[in-house]
C-alpha atoms as a PDB file:
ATOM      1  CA  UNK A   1       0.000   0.000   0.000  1.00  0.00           C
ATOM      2  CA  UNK A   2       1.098   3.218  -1.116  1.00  0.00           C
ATOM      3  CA  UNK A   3       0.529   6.379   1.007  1.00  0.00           C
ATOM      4  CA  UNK A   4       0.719   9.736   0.406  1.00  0.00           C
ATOM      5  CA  UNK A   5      -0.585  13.094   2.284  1.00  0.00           C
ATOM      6  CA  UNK A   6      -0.783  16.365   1.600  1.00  0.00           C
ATOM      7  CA  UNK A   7      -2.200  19.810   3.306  1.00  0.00           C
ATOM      8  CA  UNK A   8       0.585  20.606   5.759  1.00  0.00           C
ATOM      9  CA  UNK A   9       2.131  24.377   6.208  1.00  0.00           C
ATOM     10  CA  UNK A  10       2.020  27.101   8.347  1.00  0.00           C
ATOM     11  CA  UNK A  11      -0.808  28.794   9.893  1.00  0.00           C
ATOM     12  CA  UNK A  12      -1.038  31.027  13.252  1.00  0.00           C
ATOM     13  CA  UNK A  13      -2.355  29.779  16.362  1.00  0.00           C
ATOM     14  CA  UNK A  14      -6.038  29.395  16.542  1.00  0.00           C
ATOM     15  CA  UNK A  15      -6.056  28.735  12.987  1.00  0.00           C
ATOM     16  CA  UNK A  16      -7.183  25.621  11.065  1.00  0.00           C
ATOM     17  CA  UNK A  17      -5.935  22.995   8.633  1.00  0.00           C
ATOM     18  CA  UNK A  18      -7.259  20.126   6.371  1.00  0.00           C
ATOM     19  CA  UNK A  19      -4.885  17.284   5.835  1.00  0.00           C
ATOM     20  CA  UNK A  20      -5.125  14.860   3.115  1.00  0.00           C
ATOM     21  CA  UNK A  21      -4.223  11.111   2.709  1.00  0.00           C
ATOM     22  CA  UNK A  22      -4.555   8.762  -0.367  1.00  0.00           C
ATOM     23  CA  UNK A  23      -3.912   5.281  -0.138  1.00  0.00           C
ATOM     24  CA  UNK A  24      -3.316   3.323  -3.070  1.00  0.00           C
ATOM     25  CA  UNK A  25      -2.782  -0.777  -3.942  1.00  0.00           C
ATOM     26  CA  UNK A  26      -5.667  -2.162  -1.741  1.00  0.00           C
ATOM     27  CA  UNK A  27      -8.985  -1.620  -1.710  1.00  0.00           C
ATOM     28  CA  UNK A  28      -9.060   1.866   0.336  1.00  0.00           C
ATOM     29  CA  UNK A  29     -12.499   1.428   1.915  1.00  0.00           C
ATOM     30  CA  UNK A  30     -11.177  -1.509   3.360  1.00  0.00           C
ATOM     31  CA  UNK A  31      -8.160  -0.272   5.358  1.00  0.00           C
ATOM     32  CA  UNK A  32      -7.753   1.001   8.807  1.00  0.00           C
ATOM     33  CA  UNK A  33      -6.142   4.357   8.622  1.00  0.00           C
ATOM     34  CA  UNK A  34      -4.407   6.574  11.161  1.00  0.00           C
ATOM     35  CA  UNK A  35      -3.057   9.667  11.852  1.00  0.00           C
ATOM     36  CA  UNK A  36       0.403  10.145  13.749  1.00  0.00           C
ATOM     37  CA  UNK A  37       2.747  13.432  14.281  1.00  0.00           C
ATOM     38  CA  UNK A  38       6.069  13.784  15.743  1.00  0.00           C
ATOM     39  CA  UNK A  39       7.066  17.135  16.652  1.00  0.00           C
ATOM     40  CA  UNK A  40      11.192  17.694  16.989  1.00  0.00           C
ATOM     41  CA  UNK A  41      12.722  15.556  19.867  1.00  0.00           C
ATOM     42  CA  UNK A  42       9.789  13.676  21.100  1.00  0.00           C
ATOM     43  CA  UNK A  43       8.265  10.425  20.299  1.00  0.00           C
ATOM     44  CA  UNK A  44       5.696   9.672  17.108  1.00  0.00           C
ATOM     45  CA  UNK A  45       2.280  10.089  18.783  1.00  0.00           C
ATOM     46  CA  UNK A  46      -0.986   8.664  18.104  1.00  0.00           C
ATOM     47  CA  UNK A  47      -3.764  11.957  16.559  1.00  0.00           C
ATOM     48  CA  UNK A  48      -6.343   9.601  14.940  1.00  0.00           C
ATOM     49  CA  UNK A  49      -7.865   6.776  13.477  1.00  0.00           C
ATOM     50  CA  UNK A  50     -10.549   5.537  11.433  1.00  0.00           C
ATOM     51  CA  UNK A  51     -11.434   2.287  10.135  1.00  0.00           C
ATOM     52  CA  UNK A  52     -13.465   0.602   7.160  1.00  0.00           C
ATOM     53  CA  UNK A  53     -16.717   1.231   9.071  1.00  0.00           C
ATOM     54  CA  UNK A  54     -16.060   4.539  10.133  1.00  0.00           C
ATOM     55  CA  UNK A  55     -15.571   4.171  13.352  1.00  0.00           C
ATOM     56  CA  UNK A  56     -13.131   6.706  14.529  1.00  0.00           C
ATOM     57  CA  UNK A  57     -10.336   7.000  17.799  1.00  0.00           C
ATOM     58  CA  UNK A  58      -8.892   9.795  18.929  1.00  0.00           C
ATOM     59  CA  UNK A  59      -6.225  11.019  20.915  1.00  0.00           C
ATOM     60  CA  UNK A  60      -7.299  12.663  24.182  1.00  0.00           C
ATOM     61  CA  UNK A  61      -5.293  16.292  23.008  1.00  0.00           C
ATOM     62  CA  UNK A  62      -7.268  15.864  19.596  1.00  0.00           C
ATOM     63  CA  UNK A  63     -10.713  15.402  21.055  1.00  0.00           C
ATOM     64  CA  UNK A  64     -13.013  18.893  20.853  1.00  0.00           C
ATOM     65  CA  UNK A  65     -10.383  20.010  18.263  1.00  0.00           C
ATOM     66  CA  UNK A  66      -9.625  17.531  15.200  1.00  0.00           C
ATOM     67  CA  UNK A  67     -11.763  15.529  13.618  1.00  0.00           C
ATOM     68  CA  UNK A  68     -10.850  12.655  11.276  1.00  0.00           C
ATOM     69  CA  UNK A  69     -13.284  11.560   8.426  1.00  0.00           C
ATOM     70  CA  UNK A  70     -13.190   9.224   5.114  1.00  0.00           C
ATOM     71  CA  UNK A  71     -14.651   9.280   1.609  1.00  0.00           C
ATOM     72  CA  UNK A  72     -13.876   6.836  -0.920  1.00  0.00           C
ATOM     73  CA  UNK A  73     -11.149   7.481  -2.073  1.00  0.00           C
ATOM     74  CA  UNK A  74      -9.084   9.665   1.143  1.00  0.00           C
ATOM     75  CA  UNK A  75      -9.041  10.244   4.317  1.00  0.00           C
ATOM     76  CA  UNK A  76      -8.772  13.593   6.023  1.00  0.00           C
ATOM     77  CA  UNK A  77      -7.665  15.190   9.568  1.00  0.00           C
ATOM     78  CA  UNK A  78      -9.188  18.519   9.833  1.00  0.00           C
ATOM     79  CA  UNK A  79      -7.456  20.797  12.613  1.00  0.00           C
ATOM     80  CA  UNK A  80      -9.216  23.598  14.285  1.00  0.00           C
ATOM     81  CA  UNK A  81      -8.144  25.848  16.759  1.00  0.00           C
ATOM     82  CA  UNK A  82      -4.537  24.685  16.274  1.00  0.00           C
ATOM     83  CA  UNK A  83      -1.992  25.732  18.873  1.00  0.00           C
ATOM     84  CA  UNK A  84       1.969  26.471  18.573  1.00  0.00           C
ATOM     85  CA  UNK A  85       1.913  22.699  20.494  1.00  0.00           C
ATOM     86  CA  UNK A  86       0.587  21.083  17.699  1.00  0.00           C
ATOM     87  CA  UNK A  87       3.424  22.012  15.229  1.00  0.00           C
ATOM     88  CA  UNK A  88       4.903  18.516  14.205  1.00  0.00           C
ATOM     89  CA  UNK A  89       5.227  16.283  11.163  1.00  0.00           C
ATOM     90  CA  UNK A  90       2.312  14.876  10.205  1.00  0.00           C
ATOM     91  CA  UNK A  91       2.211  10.901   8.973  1.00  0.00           C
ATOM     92  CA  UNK A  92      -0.756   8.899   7.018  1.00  0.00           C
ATOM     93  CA  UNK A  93      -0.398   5.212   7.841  1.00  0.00           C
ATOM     94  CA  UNK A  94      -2.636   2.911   6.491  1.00  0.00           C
ATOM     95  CA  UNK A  95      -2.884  -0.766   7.926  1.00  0.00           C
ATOM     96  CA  UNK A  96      -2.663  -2.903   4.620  1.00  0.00           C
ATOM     97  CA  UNK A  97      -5.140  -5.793   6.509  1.00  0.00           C
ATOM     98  CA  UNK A  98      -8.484  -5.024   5.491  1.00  0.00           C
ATOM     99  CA  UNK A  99     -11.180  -5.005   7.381  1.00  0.00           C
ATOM    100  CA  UNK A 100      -9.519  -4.374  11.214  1.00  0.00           C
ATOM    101  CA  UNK A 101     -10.038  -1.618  13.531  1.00  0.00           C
ATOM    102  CA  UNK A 102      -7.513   1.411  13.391  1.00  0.00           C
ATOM    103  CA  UNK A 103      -4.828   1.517  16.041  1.00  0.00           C
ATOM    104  CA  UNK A 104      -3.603   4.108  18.500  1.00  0.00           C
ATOM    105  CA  UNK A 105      -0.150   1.832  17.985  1.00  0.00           C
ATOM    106  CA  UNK A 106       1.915   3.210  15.535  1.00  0.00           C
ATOM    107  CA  UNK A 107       3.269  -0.292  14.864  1.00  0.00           C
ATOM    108  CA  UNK A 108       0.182  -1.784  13.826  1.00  0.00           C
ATOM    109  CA  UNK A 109       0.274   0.063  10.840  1.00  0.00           C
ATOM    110  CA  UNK A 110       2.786  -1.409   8.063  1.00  0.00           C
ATOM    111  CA  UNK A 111       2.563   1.679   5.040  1.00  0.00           C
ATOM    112  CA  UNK A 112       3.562   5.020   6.162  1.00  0.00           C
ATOM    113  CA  UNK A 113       3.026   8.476   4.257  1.00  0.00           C
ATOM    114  CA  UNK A 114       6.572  10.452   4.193  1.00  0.00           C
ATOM    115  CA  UNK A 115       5.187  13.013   6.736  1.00  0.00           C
ATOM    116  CA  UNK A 116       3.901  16.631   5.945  1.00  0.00           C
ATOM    117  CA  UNK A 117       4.833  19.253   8.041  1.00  0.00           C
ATOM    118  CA  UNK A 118       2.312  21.916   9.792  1.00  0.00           C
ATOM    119  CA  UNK A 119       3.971  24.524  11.688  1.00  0.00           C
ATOM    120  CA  UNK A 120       1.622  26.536  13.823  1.00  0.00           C
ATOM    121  CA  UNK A 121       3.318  29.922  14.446  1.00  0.00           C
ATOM    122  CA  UNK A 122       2.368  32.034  18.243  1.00  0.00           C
END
């Protein structure tokens, strides 16, 4: 499975952001997908994850604030009131076994997006 993401960049805080991911060489309604940032010097972190029924998880920091969703052919993080804390890269995994539940475990997933970055500036 290939991933890719787009929508990343720079926006002050309070501000808001769409990401983008596209999954290609599986059926995409049938994959788990997640959401995952690493901001410089820490850990990757779970944001978000939604599987082939829609069901969605979501980090406690994300909850009131993000919101994950799917069509058919991507799935999208949209990030509102974004803070200077949320500046990281952004990663699109996808896990290539259809028809499981998403994962707050970033090593469930086995196809990784290369990471866009949002930068939220104070």
């Amino acid at each position: 499975v290939q991933v890719v993401e787009s929508g990343g960049g720079l926006v002050q805080d309070g501000g808001s952001l769409r990401l983008s991911c596209a999954a290609s060489g599986r059926t995409f309604t049938a994959l788990a997908m997640g959401w995952f940032r690493q901001a410089p010097g820490k850990d990757r972190e779970f944001v978000a994850g939604i599987d082939w029924r829609g069901s969605i998880k979501l980090h406690d920091a994300a909850k009131g604030r993000f919101a994950i969703s799917r069509d058919h052919l991507r799935v999208y993080l949209q990030m509102n009131s974004l803070k200077p804390e949320d500046t990281a890269v952004y990663y699109c995994a996808a896990r290539s076994l259809g028809y499981v539940e998403s994962s707050m475990d970033s090593e469930d997933y086995d196809s990784w997006g290369q990471g866009t970055q949002v930068t939220v500036s104070s």
